[in-house]
Protein backbone atom coordinates (compact mmCIF):
# COMPACT_ATOMS: atom_id res chain seq x y z
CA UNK A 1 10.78 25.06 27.43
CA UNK A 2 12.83 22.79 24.91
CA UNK A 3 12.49 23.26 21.30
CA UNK A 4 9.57 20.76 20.50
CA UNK A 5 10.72 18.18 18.11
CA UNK A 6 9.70 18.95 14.56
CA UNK A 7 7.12 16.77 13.02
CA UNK A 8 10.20 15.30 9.64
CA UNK A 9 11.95 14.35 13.26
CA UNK A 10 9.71 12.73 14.79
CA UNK A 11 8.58 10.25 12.08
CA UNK A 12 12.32 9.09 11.41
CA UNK A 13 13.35 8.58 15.09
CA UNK A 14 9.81 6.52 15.51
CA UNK A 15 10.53 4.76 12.25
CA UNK A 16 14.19 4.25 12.85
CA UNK A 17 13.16 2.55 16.50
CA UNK A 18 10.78 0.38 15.15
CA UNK A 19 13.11 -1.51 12.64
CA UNK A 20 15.57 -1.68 15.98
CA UNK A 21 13.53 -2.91 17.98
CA UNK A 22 12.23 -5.29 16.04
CA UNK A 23 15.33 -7.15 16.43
CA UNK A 24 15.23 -8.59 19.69
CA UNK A 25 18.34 -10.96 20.19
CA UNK A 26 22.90 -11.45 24.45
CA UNK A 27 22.84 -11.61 28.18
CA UNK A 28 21.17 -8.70 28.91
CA UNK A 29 18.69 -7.23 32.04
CA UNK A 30 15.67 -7.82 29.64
CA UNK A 31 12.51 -6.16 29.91
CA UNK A 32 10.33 -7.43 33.11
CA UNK A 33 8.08 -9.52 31.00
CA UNK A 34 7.26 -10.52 27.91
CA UNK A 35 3.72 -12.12 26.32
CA UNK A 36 3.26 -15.40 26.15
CA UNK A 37 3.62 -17.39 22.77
CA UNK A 38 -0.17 -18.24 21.45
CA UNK A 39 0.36 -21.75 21.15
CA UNK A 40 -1.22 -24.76 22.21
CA UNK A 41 1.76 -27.06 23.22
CA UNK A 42 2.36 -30.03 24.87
CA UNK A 43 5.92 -31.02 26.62
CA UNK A 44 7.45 -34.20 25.08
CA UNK A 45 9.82 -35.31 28.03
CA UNK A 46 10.89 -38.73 26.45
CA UNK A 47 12.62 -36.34 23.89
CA UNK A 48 16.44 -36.24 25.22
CA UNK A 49 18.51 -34.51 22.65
CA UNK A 50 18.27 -32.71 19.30
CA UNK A 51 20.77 -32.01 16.35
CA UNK A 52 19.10 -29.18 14.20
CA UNK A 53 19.47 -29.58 10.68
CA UNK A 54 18.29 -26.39 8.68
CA UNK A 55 16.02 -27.60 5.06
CA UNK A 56 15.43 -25.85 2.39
CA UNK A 57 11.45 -24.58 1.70
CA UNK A 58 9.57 -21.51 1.70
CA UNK A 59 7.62 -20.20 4.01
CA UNK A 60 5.34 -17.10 4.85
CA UNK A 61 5.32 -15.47 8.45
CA UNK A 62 2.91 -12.46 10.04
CA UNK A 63 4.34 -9.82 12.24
CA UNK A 64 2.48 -7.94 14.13
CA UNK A 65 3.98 -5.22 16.57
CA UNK A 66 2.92 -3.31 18.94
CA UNK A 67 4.62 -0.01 20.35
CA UNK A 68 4.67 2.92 22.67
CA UNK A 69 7.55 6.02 21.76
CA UNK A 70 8.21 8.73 23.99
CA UNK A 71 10.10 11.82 23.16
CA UNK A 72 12.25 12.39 26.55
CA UNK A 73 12.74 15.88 26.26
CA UNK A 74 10.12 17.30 24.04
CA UNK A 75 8.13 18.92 26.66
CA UNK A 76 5.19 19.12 24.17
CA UNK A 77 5.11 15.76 23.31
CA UNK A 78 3.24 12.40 24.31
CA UNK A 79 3.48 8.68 24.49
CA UNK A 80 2.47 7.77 21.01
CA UNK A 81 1.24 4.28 20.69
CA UNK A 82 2.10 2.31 17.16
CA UNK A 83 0.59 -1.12 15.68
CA UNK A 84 1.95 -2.61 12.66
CA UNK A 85 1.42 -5.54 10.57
CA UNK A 86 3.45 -7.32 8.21
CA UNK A 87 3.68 -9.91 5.79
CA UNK A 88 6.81 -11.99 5.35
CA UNK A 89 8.16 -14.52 2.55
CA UNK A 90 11.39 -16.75 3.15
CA UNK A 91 12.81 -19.00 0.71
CA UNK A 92 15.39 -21.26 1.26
CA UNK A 93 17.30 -22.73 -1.92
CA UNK A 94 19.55 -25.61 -2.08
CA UNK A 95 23.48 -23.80 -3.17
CA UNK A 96 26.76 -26.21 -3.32
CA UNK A 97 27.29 -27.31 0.40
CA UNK A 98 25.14 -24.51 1.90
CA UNK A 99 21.68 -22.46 0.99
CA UNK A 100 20.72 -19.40 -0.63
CA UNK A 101 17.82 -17.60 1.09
CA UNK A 102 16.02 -15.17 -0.18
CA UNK A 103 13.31 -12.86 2.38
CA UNK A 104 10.56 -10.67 1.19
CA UNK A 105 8.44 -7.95 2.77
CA UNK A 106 5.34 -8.81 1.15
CA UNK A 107 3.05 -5.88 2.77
CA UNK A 108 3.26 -3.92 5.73
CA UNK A 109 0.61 -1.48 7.74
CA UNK A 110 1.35 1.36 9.86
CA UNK A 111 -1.69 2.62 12.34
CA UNK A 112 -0.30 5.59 14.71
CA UNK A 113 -1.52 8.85 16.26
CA UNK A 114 1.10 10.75 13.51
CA UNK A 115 -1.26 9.74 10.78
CA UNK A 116 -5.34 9.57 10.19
CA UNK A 117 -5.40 6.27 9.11
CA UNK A 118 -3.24 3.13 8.30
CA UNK A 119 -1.04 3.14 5.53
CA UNK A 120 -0.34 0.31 3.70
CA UNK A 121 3.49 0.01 2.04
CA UNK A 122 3.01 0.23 -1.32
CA UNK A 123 5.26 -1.91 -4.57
CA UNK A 124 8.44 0.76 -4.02
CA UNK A 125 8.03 0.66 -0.55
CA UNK A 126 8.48 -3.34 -0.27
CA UNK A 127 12.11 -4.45 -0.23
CA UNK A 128 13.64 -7.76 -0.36
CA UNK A 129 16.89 -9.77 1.51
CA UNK A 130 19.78 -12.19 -0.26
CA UNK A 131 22.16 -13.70 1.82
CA UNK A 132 23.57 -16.97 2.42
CA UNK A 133 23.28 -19.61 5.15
CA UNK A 134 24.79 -22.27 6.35
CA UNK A 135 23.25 -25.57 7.55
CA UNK A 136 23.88 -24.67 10.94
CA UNK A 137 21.90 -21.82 10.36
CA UNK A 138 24.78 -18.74 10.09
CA UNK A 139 23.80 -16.43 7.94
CA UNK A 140 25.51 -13.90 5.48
CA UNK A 141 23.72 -10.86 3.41
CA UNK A 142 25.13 -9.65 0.52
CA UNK A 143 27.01 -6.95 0.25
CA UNK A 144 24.60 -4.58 -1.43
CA UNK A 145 22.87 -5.16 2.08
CA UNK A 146 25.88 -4.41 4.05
CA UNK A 147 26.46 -1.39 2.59
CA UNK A 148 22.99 0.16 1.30
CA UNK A 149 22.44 3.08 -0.96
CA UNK A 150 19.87 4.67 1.11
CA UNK A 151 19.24 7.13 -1.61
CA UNK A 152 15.76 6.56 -2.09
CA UNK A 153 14.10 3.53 0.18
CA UNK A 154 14.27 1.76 3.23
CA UNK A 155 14.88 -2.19 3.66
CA UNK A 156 13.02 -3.70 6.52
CA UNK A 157 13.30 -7.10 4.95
CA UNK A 158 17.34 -6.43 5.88
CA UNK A 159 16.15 -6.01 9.80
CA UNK A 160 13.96 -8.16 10.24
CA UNK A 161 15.97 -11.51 8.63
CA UNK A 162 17.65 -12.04 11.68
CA UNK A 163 13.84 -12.40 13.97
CA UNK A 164 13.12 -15.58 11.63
CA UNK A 165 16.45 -17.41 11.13
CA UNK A 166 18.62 -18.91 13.97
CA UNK A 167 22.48 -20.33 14.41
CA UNK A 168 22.65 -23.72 15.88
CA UNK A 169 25.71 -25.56 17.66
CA UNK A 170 27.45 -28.43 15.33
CA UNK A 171 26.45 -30.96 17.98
CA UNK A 172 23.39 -31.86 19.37
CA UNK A 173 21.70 -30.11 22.12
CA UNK A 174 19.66 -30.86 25.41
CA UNK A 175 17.75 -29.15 27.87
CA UNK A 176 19.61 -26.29 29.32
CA UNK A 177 22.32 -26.20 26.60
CA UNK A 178 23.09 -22.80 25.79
CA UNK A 179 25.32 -20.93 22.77
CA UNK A 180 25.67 -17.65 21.31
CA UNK A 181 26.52 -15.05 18.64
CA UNK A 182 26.92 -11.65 17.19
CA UNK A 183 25.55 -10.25 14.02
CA UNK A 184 25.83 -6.84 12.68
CA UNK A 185 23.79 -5.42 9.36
CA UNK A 186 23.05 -2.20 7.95
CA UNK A 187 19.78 -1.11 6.69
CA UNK A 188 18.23 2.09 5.33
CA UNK A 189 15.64 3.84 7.61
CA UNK A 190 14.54 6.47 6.05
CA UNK A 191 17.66 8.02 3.97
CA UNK A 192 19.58 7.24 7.40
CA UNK A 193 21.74 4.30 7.23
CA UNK A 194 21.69 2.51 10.77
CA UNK A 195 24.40 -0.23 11.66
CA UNK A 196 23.15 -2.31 14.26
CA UNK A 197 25.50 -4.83 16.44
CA UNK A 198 23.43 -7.64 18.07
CA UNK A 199 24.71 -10.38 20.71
CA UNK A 200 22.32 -12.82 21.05
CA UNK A 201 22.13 -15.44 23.40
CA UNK A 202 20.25 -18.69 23.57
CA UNK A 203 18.86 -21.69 25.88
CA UNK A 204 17.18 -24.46 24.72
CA UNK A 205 13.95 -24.44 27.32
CA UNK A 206 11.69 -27.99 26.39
CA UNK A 207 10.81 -29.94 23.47
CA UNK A 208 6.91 -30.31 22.83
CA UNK A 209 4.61 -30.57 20.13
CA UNK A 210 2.89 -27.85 18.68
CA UNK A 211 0.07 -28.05 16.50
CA UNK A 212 1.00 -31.77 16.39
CA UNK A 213 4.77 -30.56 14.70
CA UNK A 214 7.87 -31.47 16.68
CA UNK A 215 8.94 -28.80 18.19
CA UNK A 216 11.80 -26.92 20.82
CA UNK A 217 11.22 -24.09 22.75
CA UNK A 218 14.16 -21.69 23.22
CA UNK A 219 14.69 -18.82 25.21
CA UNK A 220 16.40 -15.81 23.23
CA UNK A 221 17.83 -12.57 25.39
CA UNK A 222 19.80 -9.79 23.02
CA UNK A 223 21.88 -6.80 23.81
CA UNK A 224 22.48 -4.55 20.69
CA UNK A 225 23.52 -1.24 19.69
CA UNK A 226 23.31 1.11 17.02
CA UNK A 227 24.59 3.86 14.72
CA UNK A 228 24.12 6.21 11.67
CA UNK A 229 24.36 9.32 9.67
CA UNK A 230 22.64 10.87 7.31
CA UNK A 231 23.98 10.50 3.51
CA UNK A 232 22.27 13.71 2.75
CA UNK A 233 24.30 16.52 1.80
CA UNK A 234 21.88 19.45 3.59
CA UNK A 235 21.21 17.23 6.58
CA UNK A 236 23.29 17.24 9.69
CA UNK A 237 21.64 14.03 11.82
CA UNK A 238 23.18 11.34 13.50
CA UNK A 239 21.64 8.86 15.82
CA UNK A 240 22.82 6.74 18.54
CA UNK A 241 21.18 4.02 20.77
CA UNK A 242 21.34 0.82 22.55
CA UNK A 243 18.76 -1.63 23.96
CA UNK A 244 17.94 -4.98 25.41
CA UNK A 245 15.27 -7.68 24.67
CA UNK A 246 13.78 -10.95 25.58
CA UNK A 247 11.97 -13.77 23.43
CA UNK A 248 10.54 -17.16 23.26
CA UNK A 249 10.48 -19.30 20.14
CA UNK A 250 9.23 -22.27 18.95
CA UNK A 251 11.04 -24.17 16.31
CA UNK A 252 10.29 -27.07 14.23
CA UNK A 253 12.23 -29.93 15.15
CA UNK A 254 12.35 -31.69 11.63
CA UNK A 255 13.30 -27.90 9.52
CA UNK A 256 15.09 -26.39 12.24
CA UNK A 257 12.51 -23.18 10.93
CA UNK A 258 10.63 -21.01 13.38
CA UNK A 259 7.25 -21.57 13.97
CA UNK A 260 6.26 -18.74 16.61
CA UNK A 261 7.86 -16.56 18.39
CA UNK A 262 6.79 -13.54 21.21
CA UNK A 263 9.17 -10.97 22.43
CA UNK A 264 9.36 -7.65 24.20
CA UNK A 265 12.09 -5.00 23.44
CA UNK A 266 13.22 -1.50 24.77
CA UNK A 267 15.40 0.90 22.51
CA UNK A 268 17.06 4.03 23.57
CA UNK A 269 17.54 6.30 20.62
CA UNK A 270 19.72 9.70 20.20
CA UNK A 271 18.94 12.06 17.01
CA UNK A 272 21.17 14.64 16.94
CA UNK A 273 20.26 17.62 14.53
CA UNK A 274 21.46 21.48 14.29
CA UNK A 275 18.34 21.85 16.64
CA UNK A 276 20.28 20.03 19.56
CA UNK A 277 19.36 16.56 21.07
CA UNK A 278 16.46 14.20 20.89
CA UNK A 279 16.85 11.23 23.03
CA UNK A 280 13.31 8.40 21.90
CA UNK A 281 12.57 5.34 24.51
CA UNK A 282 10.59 2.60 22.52
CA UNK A 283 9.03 -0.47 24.06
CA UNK A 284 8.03 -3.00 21.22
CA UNK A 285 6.12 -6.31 21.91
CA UNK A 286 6.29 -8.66 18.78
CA UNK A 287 4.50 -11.49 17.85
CA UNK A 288 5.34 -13.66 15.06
CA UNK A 289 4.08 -16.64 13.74
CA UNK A 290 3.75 -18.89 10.34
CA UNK A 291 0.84 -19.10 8.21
């Protein structure tokens, strides 16, 4: 029998491959299916074009995930399912020719067979993202976020950014009209900093209205991958992974700001300890939408 997984273990790799997954953006072989957005929409076919144009505001968004981890080769161990909620706050600020923007983790909730009950993130627990975009919608963290101090907490307002904000093409789009990019960031999970590479490809799908807003649907598939160490002196762990992941997202028209999105990830994760090998397959389905 393998050595089971101790319990420390455990909660990072599960941890660690819910911020990853999270971030579902490439031309993948995406997971079979994905849910179905929750809105009531209607297709707008006299609509022929668009030219997205991001505006500054604020806005707050709910996350709500839902998860299943296996340990591969922990003979001891089971599929552990995982919900989590989270409240989100984005502000975008007028800067020179561009925007600042600002994103917040407001609260968060954890319910999973690891713990008794659900446990809410408390004041030193929340963590918060600066960046810059552009008005096509690139954006740029700082570099306190590129390179993290993960010392002491975690920033899942770092991973998550990139689930709410989207690049756009300089000209306008259509129907089929596809682009793509890359982004990399760093974030803490746990005291483990994890680099994460994303390609992330989209296809603009229909314009509609939604909730009588002017809307676009767009098709998102992702390919990423993703590294860390440990900082710690006394801790030998590294972690490697990859994964792939499907979405569809509805943005307003007039803000170029997302509305709703639903998604499906899977993440393959490697910790790598003095104890030997611990290979984690996640499957995340997301569902975000404004309030």
């Amino acid at each position: 029998m393998r050595p089971s997984i101790p319990t420390k273990f455990s909660k990072l790799g599960i941890v660690t491959l819910l911020s990853l997954s999270a971030c579902s953006q490439g031309r993948p072989h995406p997971p079979s299916s994905i849910p179905e957005p929750a809105h009531t929409a209607t297709v707008t076919a006299e609509v022929e074009s668009w030219l997205p144009q991001v505006m500054p505001g604020s806005r707050e968004y709910s996350f709500r995930d839902s998860s299943t981890v296996s340990i591969n080769n922990d003979t001891t161990a089971r599929v552990l399912p995982i919900e989590t909620t989270m409240n989100y706050s984005v502000v975008i600020s007028p800067a020179a020719d561009s925007f600042s923007i600002a994103g917040k983790v407001d609260s968060s909730t954890i319910n999973s067979r690891l713990q008794t009950r659900a446990t809410k993130g408390d004041s030193t627990q929340l963590s918060e993202f600066h960046g810059a975009l552009s008005k096509r919608g690139e954006l740029r963290a700082s570099p306190q976020l590129r390179s993290p101090d993960c010392s002491s907490s975690s920033n899942s307002a770092a991973s998550r950014i990139y689930e709410l904000i989207l690049p756009y093409p300089k000209d306008r789009i259509k129907v089929g009209d596809r682009w793509t990019d890359t982004v990399s960031s760093t974030s803490c999970h746990g005291r483990t900093p994890l680099t994460q590479r994303i390609i992330r490809d989209f296809e603009v799908k229909q314009f509609l209205t939604w909730h009588e807003q002017n809307a676009v649907e767009v098709k998102r598939l992702a390919v990423m991958t993703f590294s860390g160490a440990s900082s710690e002196t006394n801790t030998h762990l590294k972690t490697s992974g990859s994964g792939s992941g499907e979405a569809t997202l509805l943005i307003d028209r007039h803000t170029a700001a997302l509305l709703e999105s639903s998604s499906q990830t899977k993440s393959m994760l490697t910790v790598v300890t003095s104890r030997g090998e611990f290979p984690f397959t996640q499957v995340t389905s997301t569902h975000i939408t404004v309030k």
